[in-house]
PDB file of N, CA and C in Angstrom:
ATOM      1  N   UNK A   1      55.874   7.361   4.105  1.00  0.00           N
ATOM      2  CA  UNK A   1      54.600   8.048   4.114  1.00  0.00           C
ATOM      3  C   UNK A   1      54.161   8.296   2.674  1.00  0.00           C
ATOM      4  N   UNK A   2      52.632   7.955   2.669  1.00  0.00           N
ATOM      5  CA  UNK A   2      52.260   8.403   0.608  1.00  0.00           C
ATOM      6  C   UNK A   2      51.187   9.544   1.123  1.00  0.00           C
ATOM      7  N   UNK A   3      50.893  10.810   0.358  1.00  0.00           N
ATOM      8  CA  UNK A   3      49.676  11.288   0.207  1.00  0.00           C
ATOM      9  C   UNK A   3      48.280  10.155  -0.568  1.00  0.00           C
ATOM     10  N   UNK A   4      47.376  10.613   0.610  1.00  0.00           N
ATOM     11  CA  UNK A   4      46.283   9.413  -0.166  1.00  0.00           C
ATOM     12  C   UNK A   4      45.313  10.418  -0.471  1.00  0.00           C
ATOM     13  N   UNK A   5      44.568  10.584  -1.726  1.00  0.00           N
ATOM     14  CA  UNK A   5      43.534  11.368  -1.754  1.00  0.00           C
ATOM     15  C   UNK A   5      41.712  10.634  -1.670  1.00  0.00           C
ATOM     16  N   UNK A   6      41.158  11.428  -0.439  1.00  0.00           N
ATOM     17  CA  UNK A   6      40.078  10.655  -0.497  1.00  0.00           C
ATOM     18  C   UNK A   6      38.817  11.261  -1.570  1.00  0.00           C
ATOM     19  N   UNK A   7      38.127  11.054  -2.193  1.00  0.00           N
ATOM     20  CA  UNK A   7      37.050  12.160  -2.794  1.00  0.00           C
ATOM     21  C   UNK A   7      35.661  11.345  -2.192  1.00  0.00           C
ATOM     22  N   UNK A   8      35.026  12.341  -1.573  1.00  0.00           N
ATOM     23  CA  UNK A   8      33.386  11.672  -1.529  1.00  0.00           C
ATOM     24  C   UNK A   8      33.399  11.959  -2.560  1.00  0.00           C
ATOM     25  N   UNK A   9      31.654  11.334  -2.651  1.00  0.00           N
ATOM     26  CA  UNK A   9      30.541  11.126  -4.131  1.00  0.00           C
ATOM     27  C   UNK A   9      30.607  12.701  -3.907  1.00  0.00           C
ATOM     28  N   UNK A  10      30.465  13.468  -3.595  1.00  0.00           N
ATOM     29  CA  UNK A  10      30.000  14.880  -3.956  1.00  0.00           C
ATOM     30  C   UNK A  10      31.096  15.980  -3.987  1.00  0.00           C
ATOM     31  N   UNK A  11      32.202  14.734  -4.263  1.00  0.00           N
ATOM     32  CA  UNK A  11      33.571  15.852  -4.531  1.00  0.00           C
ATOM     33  C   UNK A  11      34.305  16.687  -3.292  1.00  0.00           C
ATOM     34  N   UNK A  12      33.719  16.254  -2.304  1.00  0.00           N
ATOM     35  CA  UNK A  12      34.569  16.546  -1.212  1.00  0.00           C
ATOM     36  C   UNK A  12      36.001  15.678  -0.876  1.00  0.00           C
ATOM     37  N   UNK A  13      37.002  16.596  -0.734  1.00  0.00           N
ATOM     38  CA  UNK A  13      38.478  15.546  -0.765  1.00  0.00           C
ATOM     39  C   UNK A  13      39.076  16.172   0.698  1.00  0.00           C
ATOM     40  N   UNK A  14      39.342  14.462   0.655  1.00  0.00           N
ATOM     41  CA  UNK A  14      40.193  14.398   1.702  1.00  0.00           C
ATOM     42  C   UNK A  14      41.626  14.279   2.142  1.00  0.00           C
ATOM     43  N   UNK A  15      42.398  14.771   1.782  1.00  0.00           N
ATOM     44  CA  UNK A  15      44.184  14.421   1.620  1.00  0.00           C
ATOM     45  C   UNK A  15      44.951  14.347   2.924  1.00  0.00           C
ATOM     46  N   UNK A  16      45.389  12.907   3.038  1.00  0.00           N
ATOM     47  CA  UNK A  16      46.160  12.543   4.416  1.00  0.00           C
ATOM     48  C   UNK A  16      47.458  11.745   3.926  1.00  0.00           C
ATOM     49  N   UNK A  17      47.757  11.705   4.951  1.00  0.00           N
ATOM     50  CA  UNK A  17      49.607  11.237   4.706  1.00  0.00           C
ATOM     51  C   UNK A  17      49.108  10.104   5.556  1.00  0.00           C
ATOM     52  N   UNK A  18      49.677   9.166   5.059  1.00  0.00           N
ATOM     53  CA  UNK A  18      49.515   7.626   4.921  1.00  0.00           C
ATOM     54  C   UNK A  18      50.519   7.079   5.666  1.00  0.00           C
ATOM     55  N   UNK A  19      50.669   6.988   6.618  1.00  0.00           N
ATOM     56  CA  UNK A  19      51.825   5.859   7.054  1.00  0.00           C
ATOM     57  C   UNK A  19      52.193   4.497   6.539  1.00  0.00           C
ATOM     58  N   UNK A  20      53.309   4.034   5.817  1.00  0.00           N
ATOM     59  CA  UNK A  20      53.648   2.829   5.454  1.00  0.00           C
ATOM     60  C   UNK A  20      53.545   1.825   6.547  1.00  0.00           C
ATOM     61  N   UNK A  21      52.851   0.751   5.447  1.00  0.00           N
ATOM     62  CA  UNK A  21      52.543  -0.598   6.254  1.00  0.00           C
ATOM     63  C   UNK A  21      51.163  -0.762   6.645  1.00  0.00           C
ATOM     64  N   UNK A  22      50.377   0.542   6.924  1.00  0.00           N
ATOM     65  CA  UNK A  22      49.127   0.787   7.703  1.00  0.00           C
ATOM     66  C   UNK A  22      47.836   0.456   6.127  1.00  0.00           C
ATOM     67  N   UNK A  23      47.264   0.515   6.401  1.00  0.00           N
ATOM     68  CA  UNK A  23      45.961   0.182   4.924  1.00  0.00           C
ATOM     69  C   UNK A  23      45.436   1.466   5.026  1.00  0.00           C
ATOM     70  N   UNK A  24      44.976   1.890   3.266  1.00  0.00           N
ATOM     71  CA  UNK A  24      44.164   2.834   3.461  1.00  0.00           C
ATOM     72  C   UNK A  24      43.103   2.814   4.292  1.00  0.00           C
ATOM     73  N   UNK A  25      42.231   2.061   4.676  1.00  0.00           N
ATOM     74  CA  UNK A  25      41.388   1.853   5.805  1.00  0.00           C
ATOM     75  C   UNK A  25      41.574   3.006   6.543  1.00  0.00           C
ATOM     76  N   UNK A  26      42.717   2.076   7.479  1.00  0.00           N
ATOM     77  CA  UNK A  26      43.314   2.728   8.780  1.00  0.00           C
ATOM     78  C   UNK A  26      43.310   4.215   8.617  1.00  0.00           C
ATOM     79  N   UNK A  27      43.860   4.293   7.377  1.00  0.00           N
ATOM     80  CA  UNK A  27      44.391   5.481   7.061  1.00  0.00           C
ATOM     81  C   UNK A  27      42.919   6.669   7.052  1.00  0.00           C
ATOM     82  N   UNK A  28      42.279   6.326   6.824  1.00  0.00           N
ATOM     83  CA  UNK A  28      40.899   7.531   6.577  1.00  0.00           C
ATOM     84  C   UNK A  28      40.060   7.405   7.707  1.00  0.00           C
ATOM     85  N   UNK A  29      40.007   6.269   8.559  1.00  0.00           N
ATOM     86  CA  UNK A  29      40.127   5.724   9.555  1.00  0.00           C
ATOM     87  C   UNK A  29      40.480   7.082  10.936  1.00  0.00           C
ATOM     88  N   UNK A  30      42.166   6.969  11.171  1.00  0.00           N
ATOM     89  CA  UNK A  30      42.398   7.842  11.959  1.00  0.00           C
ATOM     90  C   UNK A  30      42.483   9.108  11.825  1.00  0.00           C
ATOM     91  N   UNK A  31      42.185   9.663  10.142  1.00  0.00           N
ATOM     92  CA  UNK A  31      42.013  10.601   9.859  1.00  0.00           C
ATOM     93  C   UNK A  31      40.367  11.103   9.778  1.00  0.00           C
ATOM     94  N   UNK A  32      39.045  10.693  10.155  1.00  0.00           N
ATOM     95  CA  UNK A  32      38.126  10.706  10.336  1.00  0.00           C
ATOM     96  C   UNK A  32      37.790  11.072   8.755  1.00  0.00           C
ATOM     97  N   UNK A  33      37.703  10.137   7.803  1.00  0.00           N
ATOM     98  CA  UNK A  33      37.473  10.369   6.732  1.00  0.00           C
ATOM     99  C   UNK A  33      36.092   9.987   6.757  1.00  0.00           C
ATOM    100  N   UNK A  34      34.837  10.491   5.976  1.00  0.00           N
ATOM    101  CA  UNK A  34      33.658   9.873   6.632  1.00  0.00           C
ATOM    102  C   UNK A  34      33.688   9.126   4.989  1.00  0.00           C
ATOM    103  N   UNK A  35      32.621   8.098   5.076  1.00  0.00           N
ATOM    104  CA  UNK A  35      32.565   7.546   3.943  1.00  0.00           C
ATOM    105  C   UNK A  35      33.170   5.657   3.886  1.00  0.00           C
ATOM    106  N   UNK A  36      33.940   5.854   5.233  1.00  0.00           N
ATOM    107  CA  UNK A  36      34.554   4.292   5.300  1.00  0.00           C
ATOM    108  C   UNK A  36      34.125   4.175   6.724  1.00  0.00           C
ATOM    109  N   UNK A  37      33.226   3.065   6.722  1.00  0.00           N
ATOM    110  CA  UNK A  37      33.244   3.016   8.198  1.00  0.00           C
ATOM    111  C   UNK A  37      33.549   1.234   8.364  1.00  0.00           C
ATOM    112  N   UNK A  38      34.117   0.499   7.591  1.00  0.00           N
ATOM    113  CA  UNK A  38      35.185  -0.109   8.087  1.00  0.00           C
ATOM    114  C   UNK A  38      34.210  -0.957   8.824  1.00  0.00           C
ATOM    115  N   UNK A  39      33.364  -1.597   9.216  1.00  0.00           N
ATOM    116  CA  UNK A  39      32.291  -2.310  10.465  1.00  0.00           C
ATOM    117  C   UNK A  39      33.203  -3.521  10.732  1.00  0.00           C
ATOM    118  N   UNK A  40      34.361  -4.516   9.839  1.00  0.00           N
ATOM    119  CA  UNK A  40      34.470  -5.401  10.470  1.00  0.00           C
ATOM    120  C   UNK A  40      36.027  -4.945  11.327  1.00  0.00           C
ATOM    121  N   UNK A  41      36.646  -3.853  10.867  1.00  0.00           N
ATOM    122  CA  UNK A  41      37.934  -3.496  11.364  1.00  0.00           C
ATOM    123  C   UNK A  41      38.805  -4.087  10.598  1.00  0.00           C
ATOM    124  N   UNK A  42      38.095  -3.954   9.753  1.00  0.00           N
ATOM    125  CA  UNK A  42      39.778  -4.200   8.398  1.00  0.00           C
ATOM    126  C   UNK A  42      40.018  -5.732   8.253  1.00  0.00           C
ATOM    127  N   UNK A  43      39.225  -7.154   8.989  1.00  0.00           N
ATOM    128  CA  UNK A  43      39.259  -8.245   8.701  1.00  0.00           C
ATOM    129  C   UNK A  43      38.670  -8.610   7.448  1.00  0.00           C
ATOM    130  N   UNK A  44      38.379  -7.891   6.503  1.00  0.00           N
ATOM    131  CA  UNK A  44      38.030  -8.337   4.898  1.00  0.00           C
ATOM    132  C   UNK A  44      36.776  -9.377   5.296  1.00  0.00           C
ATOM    133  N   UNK A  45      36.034  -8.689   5.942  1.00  0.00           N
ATOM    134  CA  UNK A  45      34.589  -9.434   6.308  1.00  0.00           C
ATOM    135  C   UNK A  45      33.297  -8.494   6.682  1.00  0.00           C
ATOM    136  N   UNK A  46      33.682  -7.538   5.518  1.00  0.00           N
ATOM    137  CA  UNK A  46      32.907  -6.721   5.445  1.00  0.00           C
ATOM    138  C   UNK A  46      32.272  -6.202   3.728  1.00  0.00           C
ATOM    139  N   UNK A  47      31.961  -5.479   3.624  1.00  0.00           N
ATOM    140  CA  UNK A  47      32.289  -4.291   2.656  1.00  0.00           C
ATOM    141  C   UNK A  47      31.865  -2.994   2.482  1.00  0.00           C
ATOM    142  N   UNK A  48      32.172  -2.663   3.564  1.00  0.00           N
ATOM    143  CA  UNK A  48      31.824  -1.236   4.196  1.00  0.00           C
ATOM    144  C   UNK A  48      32.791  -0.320   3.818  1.00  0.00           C
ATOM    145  N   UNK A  49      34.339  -0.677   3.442  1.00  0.00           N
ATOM    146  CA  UNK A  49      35.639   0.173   3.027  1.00  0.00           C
ATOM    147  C   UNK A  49      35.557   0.541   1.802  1.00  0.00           C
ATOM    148  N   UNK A  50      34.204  -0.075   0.790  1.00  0.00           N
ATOM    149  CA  UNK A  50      34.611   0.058  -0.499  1.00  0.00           C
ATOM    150  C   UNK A  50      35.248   1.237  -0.855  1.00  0.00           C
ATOM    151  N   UNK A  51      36.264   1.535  -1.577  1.00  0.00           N
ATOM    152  CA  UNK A  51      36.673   2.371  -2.601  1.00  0.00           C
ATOM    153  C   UNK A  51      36.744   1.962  -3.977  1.00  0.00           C
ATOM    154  N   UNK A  52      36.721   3.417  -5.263  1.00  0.00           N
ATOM    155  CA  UNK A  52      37.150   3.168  -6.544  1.00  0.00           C
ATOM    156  C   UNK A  52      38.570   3.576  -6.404  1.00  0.00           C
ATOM    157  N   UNK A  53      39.188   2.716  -6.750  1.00  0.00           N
ATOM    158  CA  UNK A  53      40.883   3.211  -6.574  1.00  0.00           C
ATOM    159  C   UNK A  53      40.512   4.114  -8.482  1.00  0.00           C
ATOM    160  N   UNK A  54      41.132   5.021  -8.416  1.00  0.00           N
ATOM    161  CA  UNK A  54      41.528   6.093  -9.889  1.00  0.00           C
ATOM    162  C   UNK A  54      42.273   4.688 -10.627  1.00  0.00           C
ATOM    163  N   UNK A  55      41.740   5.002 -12.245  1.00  0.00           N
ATOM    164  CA  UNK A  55      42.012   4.457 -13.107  1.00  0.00           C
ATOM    165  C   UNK A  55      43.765   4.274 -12.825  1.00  0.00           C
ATOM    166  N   UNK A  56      44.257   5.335 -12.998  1.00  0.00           N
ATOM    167  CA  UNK A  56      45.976   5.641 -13.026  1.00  0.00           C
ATOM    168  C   UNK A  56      46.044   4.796 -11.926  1.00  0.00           C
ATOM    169  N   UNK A  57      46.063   4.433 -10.953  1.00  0.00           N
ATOM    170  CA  UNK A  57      46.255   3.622  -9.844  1.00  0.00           C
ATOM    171  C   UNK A  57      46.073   2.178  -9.495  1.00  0.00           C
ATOM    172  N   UNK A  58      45.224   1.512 -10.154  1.00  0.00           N
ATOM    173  CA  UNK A  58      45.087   0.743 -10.593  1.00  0.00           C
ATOM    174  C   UNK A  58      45.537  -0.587 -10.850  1.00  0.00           C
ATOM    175  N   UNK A  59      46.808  -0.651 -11.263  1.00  0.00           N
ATOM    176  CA  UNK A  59      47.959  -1.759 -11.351  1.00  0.00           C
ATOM    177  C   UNK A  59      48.728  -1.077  -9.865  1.00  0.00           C
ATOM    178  N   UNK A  60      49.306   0.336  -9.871  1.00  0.00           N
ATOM    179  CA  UNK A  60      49.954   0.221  -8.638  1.00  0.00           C
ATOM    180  C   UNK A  60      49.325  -0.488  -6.972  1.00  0.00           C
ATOM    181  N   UNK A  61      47.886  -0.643  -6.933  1.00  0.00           N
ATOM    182  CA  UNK A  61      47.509  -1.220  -6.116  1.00  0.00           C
ATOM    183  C   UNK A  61      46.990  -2.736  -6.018  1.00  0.00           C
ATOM    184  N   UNK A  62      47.454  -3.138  -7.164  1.00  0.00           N
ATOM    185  CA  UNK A  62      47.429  -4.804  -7.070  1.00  0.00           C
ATOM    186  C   UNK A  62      46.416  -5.218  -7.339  1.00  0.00           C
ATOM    187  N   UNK A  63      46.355  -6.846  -7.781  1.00  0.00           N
ATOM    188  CA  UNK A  63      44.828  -7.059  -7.796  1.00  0.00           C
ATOM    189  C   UNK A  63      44.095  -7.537  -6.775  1.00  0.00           C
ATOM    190  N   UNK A  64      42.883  -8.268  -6.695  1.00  0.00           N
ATOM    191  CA  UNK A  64      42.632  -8.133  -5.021  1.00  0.00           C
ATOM    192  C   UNK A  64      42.633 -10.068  -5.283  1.00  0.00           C
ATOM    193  N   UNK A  65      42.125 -10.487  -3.965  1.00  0.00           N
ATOM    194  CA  UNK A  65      41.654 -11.612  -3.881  1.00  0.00           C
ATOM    195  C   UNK A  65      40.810 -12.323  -3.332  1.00  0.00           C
ATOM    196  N   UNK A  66      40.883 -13.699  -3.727  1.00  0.00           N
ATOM    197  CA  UNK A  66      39.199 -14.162  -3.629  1.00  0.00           C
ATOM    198  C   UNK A  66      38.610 -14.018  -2.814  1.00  0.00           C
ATOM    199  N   UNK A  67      39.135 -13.386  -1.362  1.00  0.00           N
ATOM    200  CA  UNK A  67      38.305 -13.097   0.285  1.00  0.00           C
ATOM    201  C   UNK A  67      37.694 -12.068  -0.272  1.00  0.00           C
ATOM    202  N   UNK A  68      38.629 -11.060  -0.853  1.00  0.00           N
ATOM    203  CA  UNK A  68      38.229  -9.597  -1.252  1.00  0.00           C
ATOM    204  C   UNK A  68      37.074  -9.484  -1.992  1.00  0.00           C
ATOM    205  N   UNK A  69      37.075 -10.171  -3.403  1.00  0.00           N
ATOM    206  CA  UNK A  69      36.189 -10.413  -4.094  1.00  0.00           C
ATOM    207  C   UNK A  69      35.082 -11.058  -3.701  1.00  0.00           C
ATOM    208  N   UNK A  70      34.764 -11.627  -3.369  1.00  0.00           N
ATOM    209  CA  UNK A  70      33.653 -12.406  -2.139  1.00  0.00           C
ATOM    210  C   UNK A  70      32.830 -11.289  -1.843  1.00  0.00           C
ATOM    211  N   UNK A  71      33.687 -10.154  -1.014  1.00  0.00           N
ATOM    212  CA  UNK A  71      33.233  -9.507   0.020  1.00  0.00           C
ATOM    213  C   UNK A  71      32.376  -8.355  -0.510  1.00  0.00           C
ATOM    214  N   UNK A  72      33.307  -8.275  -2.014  1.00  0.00           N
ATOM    215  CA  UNK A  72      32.922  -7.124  -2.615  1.00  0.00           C
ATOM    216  C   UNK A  72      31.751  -7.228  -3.416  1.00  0.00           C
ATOM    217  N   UNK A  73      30.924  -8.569  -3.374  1.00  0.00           N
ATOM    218  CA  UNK A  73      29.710  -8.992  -4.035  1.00  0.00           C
ATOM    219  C   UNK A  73      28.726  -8.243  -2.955  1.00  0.00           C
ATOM    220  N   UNK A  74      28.877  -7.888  -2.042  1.00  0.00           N
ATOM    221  CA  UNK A  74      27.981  -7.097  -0.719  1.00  0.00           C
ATOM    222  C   UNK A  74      28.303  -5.934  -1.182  1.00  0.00           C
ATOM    223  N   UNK A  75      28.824  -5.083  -1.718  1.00  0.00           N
ATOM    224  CA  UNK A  75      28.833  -3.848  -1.800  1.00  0.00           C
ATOM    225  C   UNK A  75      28.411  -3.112  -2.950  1.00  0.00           C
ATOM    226  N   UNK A  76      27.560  -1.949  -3.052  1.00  0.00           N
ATOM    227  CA  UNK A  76      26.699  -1.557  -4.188  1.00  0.00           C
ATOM    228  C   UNK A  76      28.051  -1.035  -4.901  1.00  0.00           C
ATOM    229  N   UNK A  77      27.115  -0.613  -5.998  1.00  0.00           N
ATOM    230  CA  UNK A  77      27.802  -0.459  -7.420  1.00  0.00           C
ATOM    231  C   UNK A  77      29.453  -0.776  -7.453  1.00  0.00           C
ATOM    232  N   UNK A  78      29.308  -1.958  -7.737  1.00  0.00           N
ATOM    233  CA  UNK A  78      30.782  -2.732  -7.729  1.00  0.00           C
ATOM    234  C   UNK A  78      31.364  -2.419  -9.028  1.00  0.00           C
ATOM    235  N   UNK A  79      32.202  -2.135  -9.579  1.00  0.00           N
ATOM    236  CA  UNK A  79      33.168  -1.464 -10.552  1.00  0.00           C
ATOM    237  C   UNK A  79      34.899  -2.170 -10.653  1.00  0.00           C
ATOM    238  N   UNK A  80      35.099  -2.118 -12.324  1.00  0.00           N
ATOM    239  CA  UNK A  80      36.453  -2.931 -12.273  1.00  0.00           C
ATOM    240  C   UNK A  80      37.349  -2.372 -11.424  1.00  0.00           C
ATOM    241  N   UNK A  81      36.928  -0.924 -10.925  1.00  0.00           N
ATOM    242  CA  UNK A  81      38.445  -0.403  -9.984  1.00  0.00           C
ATOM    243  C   UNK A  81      37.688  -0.669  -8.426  1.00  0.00           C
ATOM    244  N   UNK A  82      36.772  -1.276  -8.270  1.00  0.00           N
ATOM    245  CA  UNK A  82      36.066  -1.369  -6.801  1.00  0.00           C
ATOM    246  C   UNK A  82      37.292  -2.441  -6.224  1.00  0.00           C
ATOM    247  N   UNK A  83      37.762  -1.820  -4.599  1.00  0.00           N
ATOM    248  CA  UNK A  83      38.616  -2.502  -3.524  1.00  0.00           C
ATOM    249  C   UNK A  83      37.896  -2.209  -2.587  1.00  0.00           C
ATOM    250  N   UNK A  84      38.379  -2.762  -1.466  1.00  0.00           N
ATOM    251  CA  UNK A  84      38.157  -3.015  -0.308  1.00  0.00           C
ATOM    252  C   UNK A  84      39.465  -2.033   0.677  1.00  0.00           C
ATOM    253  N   UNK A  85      39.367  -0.657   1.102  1.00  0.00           N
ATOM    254  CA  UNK A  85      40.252  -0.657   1.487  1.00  0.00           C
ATOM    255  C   UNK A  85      40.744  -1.039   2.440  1.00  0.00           C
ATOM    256  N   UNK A  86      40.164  -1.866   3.415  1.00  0.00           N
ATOM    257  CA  UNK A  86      41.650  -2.803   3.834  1.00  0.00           C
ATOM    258  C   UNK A  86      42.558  -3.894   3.393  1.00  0.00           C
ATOM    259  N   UNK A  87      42.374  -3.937   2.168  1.00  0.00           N
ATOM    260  CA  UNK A  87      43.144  -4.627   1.545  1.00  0.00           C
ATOM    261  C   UNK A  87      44.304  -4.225   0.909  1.00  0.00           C
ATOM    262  N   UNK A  88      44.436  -2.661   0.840  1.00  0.00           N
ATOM    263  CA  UNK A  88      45.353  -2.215  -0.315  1.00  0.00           C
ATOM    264  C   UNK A  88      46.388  -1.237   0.969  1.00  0.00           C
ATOM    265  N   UNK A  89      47.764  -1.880   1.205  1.00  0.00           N
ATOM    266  CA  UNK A  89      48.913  -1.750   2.109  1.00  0.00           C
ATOM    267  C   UNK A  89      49.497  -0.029   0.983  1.00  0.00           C
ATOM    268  N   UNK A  90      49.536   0.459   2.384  1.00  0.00           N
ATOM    269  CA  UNK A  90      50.313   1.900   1.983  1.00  0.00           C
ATOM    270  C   UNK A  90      51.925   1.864   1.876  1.00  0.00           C
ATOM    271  N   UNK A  91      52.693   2.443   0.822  1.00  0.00           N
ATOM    272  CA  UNK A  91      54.105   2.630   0.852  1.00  0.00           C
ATOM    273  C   UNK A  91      54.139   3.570  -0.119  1.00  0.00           C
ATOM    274  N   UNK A  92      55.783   3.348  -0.420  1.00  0.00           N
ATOM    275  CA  UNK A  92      55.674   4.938  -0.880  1.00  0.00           C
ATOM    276  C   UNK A  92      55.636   4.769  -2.098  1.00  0.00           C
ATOM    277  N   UNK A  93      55.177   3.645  -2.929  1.00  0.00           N
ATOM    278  CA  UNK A  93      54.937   3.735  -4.225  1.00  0.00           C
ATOM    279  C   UNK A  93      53.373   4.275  -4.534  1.00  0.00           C
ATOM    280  N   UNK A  94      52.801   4.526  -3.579  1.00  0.00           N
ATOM    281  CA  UNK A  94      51.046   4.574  -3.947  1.00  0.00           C
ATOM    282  C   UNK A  94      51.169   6.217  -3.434  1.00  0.00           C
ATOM    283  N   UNK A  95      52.623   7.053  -2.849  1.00  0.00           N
ATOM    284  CA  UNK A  95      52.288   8.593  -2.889  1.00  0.00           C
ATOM    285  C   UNK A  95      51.398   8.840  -4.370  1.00  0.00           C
ATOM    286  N   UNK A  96      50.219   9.734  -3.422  1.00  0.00           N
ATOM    287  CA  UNK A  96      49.547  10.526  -4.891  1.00  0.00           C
ATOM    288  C   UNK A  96      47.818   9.405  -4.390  1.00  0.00           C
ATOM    289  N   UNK A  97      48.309   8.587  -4.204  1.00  0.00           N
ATOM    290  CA  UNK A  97      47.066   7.676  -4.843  1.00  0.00           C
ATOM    291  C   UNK A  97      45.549   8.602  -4.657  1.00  0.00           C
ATOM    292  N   UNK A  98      44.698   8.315  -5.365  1.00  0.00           N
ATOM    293  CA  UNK A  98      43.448   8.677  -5.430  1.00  0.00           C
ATOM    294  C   UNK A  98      42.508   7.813  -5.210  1.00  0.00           C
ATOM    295  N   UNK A  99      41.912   7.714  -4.043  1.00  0.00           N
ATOM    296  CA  UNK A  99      40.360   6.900  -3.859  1.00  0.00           C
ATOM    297  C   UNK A  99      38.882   7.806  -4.019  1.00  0.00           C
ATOM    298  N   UNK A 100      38.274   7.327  -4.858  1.00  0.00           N
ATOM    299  CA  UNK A 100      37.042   7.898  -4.490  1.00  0.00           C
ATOM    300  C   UNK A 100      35.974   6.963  -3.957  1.00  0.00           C
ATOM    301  N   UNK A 101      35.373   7.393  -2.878  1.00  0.00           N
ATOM    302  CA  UNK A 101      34.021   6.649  -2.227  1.00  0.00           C
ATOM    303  C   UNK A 101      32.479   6.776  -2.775  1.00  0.00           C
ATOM    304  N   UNK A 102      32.015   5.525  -2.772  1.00  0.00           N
ATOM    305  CA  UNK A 102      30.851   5.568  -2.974  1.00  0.00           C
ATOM    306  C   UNK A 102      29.468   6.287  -2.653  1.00  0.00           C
ATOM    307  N   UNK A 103      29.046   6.674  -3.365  1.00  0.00           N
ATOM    308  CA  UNK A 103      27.831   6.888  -2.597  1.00  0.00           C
ATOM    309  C   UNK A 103      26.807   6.701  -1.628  1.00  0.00           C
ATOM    310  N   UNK A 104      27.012   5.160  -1.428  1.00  0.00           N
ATOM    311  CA  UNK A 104      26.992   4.717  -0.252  1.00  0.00           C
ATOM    312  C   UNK A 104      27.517   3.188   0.198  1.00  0.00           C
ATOM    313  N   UNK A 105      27.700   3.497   1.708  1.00  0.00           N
ATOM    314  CA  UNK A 105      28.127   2.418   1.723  1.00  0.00           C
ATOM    315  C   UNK A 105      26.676   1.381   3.077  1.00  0.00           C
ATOM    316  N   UNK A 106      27.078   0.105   3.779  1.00  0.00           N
ATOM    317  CA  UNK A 106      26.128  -0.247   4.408  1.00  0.00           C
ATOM    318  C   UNK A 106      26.048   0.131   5.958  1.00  0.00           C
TER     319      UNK A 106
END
């Protein structure tokens, strides 16, 4: 299990315990995090999950790839820390992690 921290744009946070294996997605997902609504269900054929993963976090969550990147040309203000969160797998090296959400998503 990792703590994941969610922040809306207006500084509202969300802190849930993450089950390993599951994607942050999922994760804000079954925790009714608002801000991800996820439209394709986590098939990386969307970009509705965007998150800024926190600078510090960054390398621990990998880099993404070319489906990801694709996807993430659909999503406003795209940024070097902009993911997709269903792309980025929870374990217990990402306890702590920090996402913040966009302002909006589609």
């Amino acid at each position: 299990m990792a703590k994941i921290t969610y922040i809306e744009f207006d500084g509202t946070e969300h802190v849930v315990e993450a089950e390993n294996g599951k994607t942050i997605m999922e994760s804000a997902i079954q925790n009714n995090v608002p801000g991800i609504d996820a439209d394709c269900g986590g098939a990386c054929a969307c970009a509705t999950c965007h998150v800024y993963v926190d600078e510090k976090w960054v390398d621990k969550t990998g880099k993404s790839e070319t489906m990801e990147q694709d996807m993430l040309d659909f999503a406003f203000e795209v940024s070097d820390q902009s993911r997709l969160s269903c792309q980025i797998k929870v374990s217990d090296e990402l306890n702590g992690l920090i996402v913040r959400l966009p302002e909006k998503q589609f």
